[in-house]
Protein backbone atom coordinates (compact mmCIF):
# COMPACT_ATOMS: atom_id res chain seq x y z
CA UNK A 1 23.80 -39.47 -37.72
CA UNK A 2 25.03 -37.43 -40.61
CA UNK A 3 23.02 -34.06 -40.97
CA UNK A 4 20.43 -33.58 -43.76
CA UNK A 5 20.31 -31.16 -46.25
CA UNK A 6 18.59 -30.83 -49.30
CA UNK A 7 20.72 -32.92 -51.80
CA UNK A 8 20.69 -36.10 -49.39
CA UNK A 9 17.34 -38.37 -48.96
CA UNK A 10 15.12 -36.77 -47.16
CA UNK A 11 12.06 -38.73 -45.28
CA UNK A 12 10.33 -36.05 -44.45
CA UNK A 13 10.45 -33.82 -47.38
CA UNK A 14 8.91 -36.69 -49.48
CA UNK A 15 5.78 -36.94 -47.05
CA UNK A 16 5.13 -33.31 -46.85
CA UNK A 17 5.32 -33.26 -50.62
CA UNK A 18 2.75 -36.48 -50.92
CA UNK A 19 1.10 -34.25 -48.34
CA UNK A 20 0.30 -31.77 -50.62
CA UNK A 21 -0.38 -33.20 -53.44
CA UNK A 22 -3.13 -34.98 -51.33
CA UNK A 23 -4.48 -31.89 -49.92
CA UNK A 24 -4.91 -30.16 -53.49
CA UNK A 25 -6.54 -33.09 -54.78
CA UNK A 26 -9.55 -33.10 -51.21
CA UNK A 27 -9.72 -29.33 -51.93
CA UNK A 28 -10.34 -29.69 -56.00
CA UNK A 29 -12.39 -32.56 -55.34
CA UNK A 30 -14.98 -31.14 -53.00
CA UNK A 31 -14.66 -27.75 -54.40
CA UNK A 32 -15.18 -28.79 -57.91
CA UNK A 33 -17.65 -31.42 -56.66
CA UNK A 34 -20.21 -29.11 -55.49
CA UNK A 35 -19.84 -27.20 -58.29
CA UNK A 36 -21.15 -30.16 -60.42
CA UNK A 37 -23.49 -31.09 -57.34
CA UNK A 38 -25.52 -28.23 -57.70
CA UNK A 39 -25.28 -27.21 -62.13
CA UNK A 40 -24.07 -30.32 -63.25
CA UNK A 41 -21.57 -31.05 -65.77
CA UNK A 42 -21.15 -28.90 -68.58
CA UNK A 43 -19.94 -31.42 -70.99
CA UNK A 44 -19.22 -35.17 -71.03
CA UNK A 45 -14.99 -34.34 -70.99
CA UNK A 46 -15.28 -32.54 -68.09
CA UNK A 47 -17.22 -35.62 -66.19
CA UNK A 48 -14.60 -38.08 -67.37
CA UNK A 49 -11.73 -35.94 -66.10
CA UNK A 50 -13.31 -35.31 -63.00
CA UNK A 51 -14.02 -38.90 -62.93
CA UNK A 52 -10.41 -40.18 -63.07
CA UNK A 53 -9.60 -37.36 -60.91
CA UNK A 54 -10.93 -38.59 -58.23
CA UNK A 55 -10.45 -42.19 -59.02
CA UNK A 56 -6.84 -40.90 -59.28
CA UNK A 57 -7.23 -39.07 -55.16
CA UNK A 58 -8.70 -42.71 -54.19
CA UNK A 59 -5.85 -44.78 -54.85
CA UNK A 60 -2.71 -42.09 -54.02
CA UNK A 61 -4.84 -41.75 -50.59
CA UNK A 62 -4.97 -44.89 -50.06
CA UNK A 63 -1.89 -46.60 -51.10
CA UNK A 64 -0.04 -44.28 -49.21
CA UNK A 65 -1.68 -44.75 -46.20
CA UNK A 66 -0.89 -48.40 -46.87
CA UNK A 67 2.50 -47.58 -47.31
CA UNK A 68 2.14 -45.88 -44.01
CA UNK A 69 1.22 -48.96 -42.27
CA UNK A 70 2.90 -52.00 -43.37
CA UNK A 71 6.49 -49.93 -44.18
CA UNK A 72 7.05 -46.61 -42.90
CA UNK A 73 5.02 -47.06 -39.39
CA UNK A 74 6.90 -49.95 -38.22
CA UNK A 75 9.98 -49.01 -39.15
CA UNK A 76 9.32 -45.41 -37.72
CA UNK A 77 7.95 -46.65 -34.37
CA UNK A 78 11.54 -48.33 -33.27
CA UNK A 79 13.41 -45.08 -33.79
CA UNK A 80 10.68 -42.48 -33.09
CA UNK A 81 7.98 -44.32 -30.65
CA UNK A 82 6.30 -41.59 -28.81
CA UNK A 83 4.60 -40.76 -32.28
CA UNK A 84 0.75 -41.59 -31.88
CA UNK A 85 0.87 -44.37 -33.95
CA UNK A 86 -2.63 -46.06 -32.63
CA UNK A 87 -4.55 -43.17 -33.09
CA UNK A 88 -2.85 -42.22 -36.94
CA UNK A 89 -3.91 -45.65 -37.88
CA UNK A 90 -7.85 -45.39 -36.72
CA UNK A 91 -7.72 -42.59 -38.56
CA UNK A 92 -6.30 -44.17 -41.78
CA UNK A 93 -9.33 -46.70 -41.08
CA UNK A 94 -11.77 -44.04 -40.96
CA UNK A 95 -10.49 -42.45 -44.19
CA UNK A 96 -10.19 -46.09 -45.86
CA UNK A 97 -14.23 -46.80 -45.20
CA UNK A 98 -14.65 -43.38 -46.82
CA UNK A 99 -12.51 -43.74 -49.88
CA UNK A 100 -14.48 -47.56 -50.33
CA UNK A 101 -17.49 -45.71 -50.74
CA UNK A 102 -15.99 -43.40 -53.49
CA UNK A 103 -14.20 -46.40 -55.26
CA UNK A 104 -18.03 -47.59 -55.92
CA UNK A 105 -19.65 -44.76 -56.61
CA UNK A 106 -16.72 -43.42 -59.35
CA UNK A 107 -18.86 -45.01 -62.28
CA UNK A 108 -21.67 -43.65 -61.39
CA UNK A 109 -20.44 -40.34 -61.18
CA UNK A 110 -19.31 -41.28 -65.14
CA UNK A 111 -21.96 -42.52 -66.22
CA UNK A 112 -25.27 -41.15 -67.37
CA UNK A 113 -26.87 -39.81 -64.44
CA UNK A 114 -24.00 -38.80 -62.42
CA UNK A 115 -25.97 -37.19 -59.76
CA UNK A 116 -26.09 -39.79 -56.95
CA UNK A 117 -22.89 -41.04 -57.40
CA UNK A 118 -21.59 -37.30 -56.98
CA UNK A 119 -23.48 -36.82 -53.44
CA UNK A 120 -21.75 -39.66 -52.17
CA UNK A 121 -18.30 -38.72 -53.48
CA UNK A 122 -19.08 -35.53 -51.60
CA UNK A 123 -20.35 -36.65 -48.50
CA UNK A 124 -17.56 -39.26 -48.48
CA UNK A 125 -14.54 -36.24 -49.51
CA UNK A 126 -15.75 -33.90 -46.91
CA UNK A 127 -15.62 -36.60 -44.51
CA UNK A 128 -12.06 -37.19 -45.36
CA UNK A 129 -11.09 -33.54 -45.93
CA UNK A 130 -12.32 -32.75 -42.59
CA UNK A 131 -10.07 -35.32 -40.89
CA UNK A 132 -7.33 -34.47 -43.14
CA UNK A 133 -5.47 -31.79 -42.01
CA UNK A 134 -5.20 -32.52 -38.35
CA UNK A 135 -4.31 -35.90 -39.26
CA UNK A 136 -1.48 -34.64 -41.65
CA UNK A 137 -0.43 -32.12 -38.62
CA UNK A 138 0.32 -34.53 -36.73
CA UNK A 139 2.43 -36.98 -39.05
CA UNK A 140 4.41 -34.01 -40.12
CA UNK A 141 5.34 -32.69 -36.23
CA UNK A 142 6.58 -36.45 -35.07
CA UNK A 143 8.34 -37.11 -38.64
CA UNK A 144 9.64 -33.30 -38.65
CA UNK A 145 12.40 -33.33 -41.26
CA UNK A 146 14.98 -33.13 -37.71
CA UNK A 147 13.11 -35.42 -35.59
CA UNK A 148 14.13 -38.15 -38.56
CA UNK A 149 17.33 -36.98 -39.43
CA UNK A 150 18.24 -36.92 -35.66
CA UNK A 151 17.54 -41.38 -35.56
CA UNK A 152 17.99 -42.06 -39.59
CA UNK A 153 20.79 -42.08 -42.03
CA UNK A 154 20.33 -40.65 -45.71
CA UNK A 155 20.53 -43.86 -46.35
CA UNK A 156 17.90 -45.04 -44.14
CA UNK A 157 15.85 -42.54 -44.85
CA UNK A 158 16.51 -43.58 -48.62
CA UNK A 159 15.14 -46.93 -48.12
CA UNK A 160 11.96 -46.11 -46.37
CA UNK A 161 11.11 -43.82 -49.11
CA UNK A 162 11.56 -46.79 -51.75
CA UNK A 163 10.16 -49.06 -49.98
CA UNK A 164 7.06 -46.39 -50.01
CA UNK A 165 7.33 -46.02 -53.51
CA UNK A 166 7.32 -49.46 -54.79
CA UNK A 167 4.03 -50.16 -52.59
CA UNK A 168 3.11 -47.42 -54.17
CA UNK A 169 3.63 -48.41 -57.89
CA UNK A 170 1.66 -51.95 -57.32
CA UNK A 171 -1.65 -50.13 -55.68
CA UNK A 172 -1.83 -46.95 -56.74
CA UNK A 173 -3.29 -47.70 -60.19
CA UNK A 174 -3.77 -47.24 -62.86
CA UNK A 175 -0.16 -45.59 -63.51
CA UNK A 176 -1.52 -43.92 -66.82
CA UNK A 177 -3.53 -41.45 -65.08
CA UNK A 178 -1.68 -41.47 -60.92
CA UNK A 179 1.63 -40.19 -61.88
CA UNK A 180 0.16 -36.98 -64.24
CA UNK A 181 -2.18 -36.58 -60.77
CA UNK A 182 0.96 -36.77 -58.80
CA UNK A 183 3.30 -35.00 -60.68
CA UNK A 184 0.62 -31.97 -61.51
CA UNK A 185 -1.05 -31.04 -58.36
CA UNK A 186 2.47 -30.20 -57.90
CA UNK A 187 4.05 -26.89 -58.89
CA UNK A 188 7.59 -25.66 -59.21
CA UNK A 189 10.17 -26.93 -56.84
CA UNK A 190 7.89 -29.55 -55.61
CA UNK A 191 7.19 -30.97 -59.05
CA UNK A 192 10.78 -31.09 -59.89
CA UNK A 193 12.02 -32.74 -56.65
CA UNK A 194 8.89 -35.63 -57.73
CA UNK A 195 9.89 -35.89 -61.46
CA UNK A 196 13.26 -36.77 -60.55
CA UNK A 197 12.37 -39.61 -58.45
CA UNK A 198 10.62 -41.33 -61.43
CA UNK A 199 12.28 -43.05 -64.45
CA UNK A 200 13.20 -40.52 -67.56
CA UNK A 201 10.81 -42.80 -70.14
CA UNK A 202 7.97 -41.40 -68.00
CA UNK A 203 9.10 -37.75 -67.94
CA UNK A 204 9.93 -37.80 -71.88
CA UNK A 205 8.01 -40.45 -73.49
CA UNK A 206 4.97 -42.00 -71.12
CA UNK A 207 3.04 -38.63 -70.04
CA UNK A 208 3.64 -36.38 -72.62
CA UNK A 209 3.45 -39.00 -75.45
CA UNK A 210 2.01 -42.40 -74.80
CA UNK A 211 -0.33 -41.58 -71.92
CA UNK A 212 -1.54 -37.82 -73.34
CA UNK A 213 -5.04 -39.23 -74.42
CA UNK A 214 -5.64 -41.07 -71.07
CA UNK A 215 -5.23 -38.47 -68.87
CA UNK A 216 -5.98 -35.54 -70.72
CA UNK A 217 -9.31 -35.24 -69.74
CA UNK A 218 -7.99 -34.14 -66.12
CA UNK A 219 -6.34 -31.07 -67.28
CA UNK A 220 -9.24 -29.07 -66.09
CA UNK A 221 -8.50 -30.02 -62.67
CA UNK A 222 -4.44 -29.79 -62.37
CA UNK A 223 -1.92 -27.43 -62.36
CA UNK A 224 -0.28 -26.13 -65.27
């Protein structure tokens, strides 16, 4: 196999880095949630950015554990099969039966009396959150950056990650407010290496220009 570095695809890097930007957006939500739980919302911007913010968690979540399933999963299994692949996709079930219960309480939560909505967001985050990290441990120590590049080409490697990412673009939705929820719970290196995977219309024109009013509301909640 030739050796990775960190100009050639890179599996691995690309699911610690959805990773993250995962694990910021649990941490906001049930942070921020409680917050709101327990004062309320201090204005009606503020509940429609945290709102799409979480709408925005719900689908990366769960499109990439879709992606995780039906692409990267099988393909993975064949050239790395003493991952625990049974036991990552319970948990993905788990996780999925908790994110449903978001999905229909997110209009409640915008909507005039957010308050019930919001305890079930809550109840249903901290679920996740608390699964979350062990979960993530153990995708990132069987698809360790050499564990792949020891059975994968760059280009392998290359097309598993597009293969991810077009899943991605038809279910995580809506794209106006997913990529600035992407791209900003993402700082500095991290945020570059994910810009450059996306088209330059959406860099220069979509998200700065075109987009700005629909996703504005979740500044509040992302990273400068």
């Amino acid at each position: 196999m030739i050796p990775n570095n960190r100009n050639l695809p890179n599996f691995a890097q690309d699911l610690v880095r959805i990773h993250k930007v995962i694990t910021r957006g649990l941490n906001v939500g049930v942070t921020r949630g409680k917050e709101f739980l327990d004062v309320g919302f201090p204005n009606q911007g503020i509940q429609r950015g945290f709102a799409d913010y979480i709408q925005s968690l719900r689908s990366v979540l769960s499109a990439h554990h879709l992606g995780e399933d039906e692409i990267a999963f099988p393909a993975l299994k064949e050239k790395l099969p003493a991952a625990p692949y049974g036991r990552l996709a319970e948990d993905h079930k788990i996780i999925e039966a908790a994110l449903t219960l978001v999905k229909a309480s997110i209009s409640e939560v915008a909507g005039a009396n957010p308050a019930a909505g919001l305890g079930v967001v809550m109840d249903a985050l901290k679920k996740i959150l608390r699964m979350w990290t062990p979960h993530m441990g153990k995708e990132e120590k069987f698809f360790a950056e050499r564990a792949i590049g020891e059975v994968m080409t760059p280009d392998e490697q290359a097309g598993l990650s597009g293969s991810m990412s077009k899943l991605s673009q038809v279910h995580a939705v809506p794209p106006f407010l997913v990529l600035p929820f992407v791209l900003f719970n993402l700082d500095g290196a991290d945020r570059e290496a994910m810009a450059a995977t996306l088209p330059e219309v959406v860099i220069k024109q979509l998200l700065p220009i075109d987009w700005k009013e629909q996703w504005s509301a979740m500044r509040p909640f992302l990273l400068d």
